[in-house]
N, C-alpha and C. Protein backbone atom coordinates (compact mmCIF):
# COMPACT_ATOMS: atom_id res chain seq x y z
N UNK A 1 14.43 52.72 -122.77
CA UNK A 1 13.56 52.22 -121.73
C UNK A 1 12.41 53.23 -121.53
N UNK A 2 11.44 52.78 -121.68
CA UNK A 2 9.86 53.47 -121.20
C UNK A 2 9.90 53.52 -119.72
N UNK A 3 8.88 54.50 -119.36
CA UNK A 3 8.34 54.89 -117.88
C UNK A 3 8.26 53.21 -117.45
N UNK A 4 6.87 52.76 -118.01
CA UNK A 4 6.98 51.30 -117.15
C UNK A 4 8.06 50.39 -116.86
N UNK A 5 8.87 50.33 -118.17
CA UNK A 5 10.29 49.59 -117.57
C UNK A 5 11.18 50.08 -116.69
N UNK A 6 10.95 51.18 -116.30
CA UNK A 6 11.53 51.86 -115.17
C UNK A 6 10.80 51.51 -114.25
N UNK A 7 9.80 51.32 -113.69
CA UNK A 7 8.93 50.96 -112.86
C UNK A 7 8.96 49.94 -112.54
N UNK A 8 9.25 49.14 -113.24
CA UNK A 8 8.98 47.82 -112.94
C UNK A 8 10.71 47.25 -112.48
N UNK A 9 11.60 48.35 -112.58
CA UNK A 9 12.85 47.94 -111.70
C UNK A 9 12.88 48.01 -110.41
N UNK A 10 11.91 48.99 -110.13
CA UNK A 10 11.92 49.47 -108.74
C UNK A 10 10.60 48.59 -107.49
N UNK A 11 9.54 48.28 -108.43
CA UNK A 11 8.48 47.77 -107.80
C UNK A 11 7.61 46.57 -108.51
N UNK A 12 6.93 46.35 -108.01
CA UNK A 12 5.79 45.25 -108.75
C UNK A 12 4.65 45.82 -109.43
N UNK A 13 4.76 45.62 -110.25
CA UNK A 13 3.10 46.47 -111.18
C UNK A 13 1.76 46.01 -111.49
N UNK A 14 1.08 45.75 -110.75
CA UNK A 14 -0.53 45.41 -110.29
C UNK A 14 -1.44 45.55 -111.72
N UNK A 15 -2.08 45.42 -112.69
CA UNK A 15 -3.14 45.59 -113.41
C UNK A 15 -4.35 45.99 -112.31
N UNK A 16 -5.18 46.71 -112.56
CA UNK A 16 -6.18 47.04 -112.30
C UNK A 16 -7.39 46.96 -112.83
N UNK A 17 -7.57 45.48 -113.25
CA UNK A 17 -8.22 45.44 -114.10
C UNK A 17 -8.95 44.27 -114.70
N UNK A 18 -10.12 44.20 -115.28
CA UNK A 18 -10.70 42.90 -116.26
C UNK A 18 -10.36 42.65 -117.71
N UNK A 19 -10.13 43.80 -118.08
CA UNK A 19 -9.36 44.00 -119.35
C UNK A 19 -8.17 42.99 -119.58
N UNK A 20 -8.25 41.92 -120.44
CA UNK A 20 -7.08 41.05 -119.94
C UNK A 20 -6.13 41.48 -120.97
N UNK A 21 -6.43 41.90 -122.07
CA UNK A 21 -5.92 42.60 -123.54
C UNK A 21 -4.87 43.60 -122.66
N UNK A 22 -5.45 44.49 -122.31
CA UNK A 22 -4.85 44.93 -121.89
C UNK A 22 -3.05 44.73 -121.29
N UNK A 23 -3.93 43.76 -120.15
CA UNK A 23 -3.11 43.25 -119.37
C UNK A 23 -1.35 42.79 -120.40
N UNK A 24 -2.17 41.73 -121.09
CA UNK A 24 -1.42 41.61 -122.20
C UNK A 24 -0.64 42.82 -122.90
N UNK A 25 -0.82 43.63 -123.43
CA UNK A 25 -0.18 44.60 -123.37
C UNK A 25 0.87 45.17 -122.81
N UNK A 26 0.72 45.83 -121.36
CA UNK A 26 1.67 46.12 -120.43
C UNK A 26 2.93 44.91 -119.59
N UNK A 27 2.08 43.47 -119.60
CA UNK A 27 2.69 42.68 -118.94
C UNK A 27 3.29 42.96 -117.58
N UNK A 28 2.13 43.13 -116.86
CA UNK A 28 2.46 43.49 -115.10
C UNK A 28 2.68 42.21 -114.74
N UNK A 29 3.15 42.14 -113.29
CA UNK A 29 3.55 41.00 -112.75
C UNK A 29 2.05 40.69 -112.11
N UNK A 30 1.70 41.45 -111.45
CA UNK A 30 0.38 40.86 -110.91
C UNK A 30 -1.22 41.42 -111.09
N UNK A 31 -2.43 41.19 -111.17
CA UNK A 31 -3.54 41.71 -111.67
C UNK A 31 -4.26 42.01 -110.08
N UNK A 32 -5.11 42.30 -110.37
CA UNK A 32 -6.53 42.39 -109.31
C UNK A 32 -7.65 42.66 -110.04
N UNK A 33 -8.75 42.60 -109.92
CA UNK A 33 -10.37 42.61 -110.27
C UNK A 33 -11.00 42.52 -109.20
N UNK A 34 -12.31 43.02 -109.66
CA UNK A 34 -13.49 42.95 -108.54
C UNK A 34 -14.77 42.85 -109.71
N UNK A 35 -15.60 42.68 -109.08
CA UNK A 35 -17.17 42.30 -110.25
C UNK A 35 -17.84 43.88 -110.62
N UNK A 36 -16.97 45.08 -110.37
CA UNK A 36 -17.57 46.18 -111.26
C UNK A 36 -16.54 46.05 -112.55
N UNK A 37 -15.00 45.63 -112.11
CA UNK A 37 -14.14 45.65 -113.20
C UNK A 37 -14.72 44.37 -114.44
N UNK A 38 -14.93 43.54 -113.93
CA UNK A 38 -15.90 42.01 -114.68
C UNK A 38 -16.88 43.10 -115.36
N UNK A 39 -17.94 43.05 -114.68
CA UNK A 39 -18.77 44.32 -115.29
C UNK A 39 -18.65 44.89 -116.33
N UNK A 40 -17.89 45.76 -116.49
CA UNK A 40 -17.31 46.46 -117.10
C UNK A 40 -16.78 45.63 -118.47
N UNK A 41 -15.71 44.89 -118.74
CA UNK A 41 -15.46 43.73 -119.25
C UNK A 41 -16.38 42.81 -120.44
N UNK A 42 -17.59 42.42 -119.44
CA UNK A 42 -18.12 42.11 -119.93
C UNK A 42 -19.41 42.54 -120.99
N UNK A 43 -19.31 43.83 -120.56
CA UNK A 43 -20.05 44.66 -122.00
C UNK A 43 -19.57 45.33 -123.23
N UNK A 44 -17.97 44.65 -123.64
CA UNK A 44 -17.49 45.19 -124.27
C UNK A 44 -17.36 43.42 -124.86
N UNK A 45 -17.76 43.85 -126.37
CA UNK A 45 -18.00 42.74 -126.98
C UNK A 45 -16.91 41.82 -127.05
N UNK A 46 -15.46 41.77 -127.70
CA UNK A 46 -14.47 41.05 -127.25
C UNK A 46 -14.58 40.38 -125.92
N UNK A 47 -15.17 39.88 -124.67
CA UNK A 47 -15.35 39.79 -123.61
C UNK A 47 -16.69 38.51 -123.76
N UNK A 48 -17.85 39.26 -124.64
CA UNK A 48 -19.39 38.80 -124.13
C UNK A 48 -19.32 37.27 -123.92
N UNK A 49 -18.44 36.65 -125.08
CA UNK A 49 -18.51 35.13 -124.93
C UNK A 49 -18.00 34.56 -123.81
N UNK A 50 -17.31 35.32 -122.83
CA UNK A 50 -17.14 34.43 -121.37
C UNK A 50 -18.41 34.37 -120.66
N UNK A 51 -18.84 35.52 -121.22
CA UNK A 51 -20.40 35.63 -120.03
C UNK A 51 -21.25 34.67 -120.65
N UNK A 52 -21.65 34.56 -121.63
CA UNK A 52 -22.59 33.91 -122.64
C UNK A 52 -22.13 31.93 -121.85
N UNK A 53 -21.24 32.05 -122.16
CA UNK A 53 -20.43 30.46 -122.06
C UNK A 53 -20.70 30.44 -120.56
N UNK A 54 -20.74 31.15 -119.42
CA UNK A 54 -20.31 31.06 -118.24
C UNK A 54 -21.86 30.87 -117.90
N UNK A 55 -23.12 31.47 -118.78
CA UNK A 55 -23.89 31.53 -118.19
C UNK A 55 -24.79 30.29 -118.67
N UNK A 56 -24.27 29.86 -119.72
CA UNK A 56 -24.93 28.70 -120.73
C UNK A 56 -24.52 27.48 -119.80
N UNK A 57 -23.27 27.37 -119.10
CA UNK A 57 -22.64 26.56 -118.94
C UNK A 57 -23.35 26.21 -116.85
N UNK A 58 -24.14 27.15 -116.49
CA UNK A 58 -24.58 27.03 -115.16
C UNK A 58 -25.42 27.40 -115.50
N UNK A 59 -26.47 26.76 -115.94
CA UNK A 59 -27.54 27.68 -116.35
C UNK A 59 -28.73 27.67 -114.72
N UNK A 60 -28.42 26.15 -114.09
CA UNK A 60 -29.00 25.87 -113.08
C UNK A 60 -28.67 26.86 -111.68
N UNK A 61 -27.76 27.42 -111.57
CA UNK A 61 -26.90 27.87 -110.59
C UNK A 61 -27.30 28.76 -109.71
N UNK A 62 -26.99 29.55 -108.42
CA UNK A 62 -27.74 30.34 -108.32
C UNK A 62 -26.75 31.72 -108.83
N UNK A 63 -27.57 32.76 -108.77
CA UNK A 63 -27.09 34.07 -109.60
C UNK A 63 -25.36 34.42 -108.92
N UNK A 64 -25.14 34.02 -107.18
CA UNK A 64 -23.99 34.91 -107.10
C UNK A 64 -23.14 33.35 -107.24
N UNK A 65 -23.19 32.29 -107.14
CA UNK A 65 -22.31 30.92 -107.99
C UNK A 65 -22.08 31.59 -109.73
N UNK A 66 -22.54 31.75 -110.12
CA UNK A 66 -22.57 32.27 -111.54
C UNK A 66 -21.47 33.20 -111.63
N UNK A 67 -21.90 34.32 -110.72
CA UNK A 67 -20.74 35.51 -110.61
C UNK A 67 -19.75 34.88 -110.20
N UNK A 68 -19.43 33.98 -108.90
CA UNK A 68 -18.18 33.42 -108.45
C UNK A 68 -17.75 32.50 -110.06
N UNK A 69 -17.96 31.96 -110.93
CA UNK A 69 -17.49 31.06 -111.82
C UNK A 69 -17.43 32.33 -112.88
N UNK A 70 -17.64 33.40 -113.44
CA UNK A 70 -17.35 34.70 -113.81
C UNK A 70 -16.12 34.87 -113.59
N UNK A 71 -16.21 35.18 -112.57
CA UNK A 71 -14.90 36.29 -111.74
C UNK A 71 -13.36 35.15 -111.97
N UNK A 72 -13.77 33.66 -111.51
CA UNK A 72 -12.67 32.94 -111.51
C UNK A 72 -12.22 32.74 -113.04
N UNK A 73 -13.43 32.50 -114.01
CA UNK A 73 -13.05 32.59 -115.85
C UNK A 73 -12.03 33.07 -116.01
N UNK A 74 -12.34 35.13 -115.77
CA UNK A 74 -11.31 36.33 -115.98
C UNK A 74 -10.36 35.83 -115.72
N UNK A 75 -10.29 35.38 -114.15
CA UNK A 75 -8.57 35.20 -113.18
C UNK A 75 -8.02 34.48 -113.80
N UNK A 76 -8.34 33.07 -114.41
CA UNK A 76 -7.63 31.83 -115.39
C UNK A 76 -7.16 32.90 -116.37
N UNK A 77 -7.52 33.66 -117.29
CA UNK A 77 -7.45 34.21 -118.16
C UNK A 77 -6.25 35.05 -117.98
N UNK A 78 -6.60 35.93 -116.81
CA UNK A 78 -5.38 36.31 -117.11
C UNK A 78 -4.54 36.09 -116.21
N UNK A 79 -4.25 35.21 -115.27
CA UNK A 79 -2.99 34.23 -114.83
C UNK A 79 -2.70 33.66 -115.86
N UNK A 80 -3.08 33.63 -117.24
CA UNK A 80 -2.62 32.71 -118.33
C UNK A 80 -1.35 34.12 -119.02
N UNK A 81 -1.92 35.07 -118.76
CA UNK A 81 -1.04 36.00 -119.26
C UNK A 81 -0.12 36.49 -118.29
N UNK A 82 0.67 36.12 -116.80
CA UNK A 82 1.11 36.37 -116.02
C UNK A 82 1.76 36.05 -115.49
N UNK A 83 3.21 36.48 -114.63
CA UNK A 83 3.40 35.34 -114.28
C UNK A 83 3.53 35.20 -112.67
N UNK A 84 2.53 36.25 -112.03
CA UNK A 84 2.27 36.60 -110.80
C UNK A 84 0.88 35.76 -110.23
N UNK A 85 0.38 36.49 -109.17
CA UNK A 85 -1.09 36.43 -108.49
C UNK A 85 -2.26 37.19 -109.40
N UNK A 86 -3.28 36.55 -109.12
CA UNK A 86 -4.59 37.85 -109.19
C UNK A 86 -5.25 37.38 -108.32
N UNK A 87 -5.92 38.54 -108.11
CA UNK A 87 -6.28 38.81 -106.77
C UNK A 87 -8.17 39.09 -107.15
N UNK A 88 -8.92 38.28 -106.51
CA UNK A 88 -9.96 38.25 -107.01
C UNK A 88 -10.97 38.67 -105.55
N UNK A 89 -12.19 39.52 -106.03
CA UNK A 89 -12.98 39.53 -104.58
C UNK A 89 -14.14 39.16 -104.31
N UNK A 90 -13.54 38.98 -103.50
CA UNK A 90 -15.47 38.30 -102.49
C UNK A 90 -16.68 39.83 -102.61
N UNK A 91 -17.64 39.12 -103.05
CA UNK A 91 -18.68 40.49 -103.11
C UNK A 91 -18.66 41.10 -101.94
N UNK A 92 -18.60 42.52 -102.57
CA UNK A 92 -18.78 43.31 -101.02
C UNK A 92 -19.95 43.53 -99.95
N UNK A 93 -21.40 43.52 -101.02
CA UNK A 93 -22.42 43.04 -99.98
C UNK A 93 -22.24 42.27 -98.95
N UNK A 94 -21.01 41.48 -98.67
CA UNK A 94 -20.67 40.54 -97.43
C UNK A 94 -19.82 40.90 -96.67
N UNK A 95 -19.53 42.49 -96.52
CA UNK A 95 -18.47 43.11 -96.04
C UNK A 95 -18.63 42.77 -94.39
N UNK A 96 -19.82 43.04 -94.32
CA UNK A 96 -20.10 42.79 -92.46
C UNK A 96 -20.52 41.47 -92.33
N UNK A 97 -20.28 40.14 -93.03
CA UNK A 97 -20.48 39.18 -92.82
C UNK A 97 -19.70 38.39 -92.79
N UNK A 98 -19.11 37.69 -91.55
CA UNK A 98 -17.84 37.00 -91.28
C UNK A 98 -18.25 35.72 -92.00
N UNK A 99 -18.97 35.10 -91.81
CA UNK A 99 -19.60 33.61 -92.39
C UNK A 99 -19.67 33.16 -93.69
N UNK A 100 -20.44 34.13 -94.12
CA UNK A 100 -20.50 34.46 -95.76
C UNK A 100 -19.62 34.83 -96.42
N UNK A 101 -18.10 35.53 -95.79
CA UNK A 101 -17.20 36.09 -96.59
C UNK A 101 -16.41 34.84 -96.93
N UNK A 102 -16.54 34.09 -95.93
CA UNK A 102 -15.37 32.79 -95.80
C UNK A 102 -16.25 31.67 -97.20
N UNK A 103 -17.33 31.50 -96.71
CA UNK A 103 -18.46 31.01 -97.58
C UNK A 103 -17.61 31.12 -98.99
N UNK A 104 -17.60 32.10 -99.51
CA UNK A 104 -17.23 32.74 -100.65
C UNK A 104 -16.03 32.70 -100.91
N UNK A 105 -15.78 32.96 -100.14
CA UNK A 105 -13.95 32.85 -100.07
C UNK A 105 -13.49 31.63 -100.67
N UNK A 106 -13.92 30.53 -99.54
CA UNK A 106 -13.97 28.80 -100.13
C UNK A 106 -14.57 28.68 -101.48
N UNK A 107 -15.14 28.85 -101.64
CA UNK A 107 -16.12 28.35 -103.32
C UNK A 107 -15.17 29.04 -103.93
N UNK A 108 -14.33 30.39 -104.09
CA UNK A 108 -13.64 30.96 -105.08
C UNK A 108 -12.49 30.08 -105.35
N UNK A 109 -11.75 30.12 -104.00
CA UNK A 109 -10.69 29.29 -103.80
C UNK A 109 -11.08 27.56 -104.41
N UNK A 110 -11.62 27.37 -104.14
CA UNK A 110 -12.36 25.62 -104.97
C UNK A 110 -12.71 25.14 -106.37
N UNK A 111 -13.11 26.55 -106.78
CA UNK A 111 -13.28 27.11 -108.82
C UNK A 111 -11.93 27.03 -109.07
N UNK A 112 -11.02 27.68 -108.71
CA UNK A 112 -9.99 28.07 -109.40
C UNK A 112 -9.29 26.56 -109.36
N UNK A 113 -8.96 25.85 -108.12
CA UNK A 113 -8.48 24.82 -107.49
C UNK A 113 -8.92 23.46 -108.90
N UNK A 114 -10.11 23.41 -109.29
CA UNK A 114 -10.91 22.79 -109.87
C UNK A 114 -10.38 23.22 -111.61
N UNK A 115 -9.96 24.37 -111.69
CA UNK A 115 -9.62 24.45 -112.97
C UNK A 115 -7.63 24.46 -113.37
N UNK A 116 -7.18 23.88 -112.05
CA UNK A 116 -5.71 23.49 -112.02
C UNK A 116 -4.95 24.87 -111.66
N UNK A 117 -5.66 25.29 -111.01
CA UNK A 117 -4.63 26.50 -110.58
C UNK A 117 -3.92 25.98 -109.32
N UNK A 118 -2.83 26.58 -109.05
CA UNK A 118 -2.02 26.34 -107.40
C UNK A 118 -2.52 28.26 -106.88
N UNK A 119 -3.39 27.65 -106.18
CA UNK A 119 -3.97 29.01 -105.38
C UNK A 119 -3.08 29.98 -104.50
N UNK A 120 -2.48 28.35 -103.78
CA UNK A 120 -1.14 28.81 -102.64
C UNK A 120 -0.60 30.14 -103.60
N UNK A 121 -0.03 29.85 -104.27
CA UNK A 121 0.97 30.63 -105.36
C UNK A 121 0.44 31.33 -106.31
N UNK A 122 -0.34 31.30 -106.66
CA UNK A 122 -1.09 32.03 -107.69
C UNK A 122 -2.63 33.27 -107.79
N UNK A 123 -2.86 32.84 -106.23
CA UNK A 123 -4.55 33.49 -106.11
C UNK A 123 -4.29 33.87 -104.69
N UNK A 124 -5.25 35.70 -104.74
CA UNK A 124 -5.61 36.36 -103.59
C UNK A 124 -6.41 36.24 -103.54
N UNK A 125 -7.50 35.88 -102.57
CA UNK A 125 -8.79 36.64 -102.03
C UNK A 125 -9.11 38.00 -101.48
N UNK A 126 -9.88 38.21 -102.21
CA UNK A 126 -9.68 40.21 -102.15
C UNK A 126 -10.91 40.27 -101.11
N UNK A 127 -10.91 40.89 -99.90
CA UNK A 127 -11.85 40.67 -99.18
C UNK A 127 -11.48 42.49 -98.38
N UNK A 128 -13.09 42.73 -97.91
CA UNK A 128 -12.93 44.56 -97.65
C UNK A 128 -12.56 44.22 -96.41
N UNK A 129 -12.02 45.46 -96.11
CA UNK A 129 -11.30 45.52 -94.63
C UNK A 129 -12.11 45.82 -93.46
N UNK A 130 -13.03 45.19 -93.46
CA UNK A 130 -14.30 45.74 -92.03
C UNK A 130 -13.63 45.41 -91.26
N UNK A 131 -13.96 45.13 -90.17
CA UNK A 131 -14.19 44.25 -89.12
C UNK A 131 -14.58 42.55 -89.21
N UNK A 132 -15.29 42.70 -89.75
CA UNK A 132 -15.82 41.65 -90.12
C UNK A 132 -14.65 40.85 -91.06
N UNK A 133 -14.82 41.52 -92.55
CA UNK A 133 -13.88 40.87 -93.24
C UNK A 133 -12.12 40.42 -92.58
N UNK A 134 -12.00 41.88 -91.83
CA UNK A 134 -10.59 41.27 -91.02
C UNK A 134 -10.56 39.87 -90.59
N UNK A 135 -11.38 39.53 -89.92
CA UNK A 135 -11.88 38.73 -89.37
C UNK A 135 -11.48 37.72 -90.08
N UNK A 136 -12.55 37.32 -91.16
CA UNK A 136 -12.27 36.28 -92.45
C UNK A 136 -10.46 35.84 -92.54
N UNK A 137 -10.19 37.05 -93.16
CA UNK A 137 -8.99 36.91 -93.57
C UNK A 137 -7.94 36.54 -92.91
N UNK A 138 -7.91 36.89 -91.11
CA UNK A 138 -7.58 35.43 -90.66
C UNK A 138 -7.85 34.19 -90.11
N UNK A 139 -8.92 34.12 -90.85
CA UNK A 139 -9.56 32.81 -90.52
C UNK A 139 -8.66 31.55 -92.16
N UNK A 140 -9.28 32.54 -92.87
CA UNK A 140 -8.49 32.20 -94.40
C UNK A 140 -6.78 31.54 -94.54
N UNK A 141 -6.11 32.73 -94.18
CA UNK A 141 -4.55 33.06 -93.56
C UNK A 141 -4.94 31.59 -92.78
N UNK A 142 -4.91 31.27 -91.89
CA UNK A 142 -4.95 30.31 -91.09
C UNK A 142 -4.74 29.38 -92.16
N UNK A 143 -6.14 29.08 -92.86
CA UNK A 143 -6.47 27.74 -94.05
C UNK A 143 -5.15 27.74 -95.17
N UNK A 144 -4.67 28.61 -95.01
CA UNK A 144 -4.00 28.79 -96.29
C UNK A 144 -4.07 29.40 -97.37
N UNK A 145 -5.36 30.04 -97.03
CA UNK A 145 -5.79 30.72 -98.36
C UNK A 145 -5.64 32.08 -98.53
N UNK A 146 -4.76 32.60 -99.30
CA UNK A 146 -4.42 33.94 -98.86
C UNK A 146 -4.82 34.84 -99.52
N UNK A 147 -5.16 36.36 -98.65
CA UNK A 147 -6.22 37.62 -98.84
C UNK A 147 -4.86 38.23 -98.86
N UNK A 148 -6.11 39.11 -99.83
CA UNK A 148 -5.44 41.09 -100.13
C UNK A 148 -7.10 41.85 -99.54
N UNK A 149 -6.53 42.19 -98.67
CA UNK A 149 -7.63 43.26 -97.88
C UNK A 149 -7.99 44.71 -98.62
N UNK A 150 -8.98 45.14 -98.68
CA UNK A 150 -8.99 46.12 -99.83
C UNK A 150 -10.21 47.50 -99.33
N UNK A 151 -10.12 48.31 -100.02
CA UNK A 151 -10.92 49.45 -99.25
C UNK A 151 -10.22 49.77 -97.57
N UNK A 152 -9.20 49.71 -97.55
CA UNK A 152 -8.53 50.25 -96.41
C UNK A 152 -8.15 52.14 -96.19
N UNK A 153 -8.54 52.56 -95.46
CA UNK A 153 -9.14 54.22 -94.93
C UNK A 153 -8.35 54.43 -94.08
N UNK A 154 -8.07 53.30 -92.78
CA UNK A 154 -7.47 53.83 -91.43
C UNK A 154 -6.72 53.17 -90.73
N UNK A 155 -5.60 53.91 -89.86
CA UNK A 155 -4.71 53.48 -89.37
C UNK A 155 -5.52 51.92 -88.58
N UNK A 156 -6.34 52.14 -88.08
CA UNK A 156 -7.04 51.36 -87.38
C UNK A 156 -7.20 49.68 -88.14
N UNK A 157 -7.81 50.25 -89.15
CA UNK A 157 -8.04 48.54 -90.47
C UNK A 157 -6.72 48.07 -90.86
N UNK A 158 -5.27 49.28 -90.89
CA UNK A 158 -4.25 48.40 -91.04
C UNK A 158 -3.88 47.54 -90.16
N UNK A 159 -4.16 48.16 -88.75
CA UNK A 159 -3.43 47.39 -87.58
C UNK A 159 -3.69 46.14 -87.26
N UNK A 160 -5.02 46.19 -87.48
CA UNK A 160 -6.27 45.27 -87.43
C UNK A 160 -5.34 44.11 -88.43
């Protein structure tokens, strides 16, 4: 038995990552991403044709719809390799924006929904832990749509 199979007796093992190869590789139970990990991802040639296809394929769209149909690509991808959640995030430029986070939130949750995922069971909304975003997330929680709060610092944002 390897380190990770030891690990993975004791806890759940998260990917950190866009790398879905990867992912594949280790076989964690559950992933997370954000659009620097996409980023990232997507300049490594094995990768370019999601962007190419994603961008051919909305060509009308506006730039952060584009990124939301991006980000959800990856998540199909690698929920195809999984047999957990991934946990995907709302841009953080909307950290102090209760309206817009939900905004986003919905359209992510609606991509994935649209490409046969069960969200209930299968998808986080990764949303930062402001104030604001708290906020969202139980507004979300409420809908059903369930967050992983992220960039958390203080006793305060947990309590919250």
């Amino acid at each position: 038995m390897n380190q990770l199979d030891a690990l993975k007796q004791f806890t759940t093992v998260v990917a950190d990552t866009g790398d879905f190869k990867q992912i594949a590789q280790f076989q964690p139970t559950d992933a997370t991403t954000n659009p620097s990990l996409i980023l990232k991802a997507v300049q490594m040639p094995v990768y370019r044709s999601l962007l190419d296809e994603t961008l051919a394929q909305h060509a009308q769209a506006a730039l952060d719809e584009k990124m939301d149909r991006l980000l959800v690509r990856f998540g199909c991808e690698i929920l195809s390799l999984l047999p957990g959640r991934v946990s995907t995030e709302v841009d953080a430029r909307l950290s102090f924006d209760t309206d817009a986070t939900l905004v986003r939130a919905r359209r992510i949750t609606q991509l994935y929904q649209a490409q046969g995922i069960d969200t209930q069971k299968r998808v986080l909304i990764k949303i930062a832990a402001t104030w604001e975003g708290i906020q969202a997330a139980q507004v979300l929680e409420r809908e059903g749509i369930h967050t992983n709060l992220t960039l958390l610092f203080a006793f305060a944002q947990a309590v919250a």
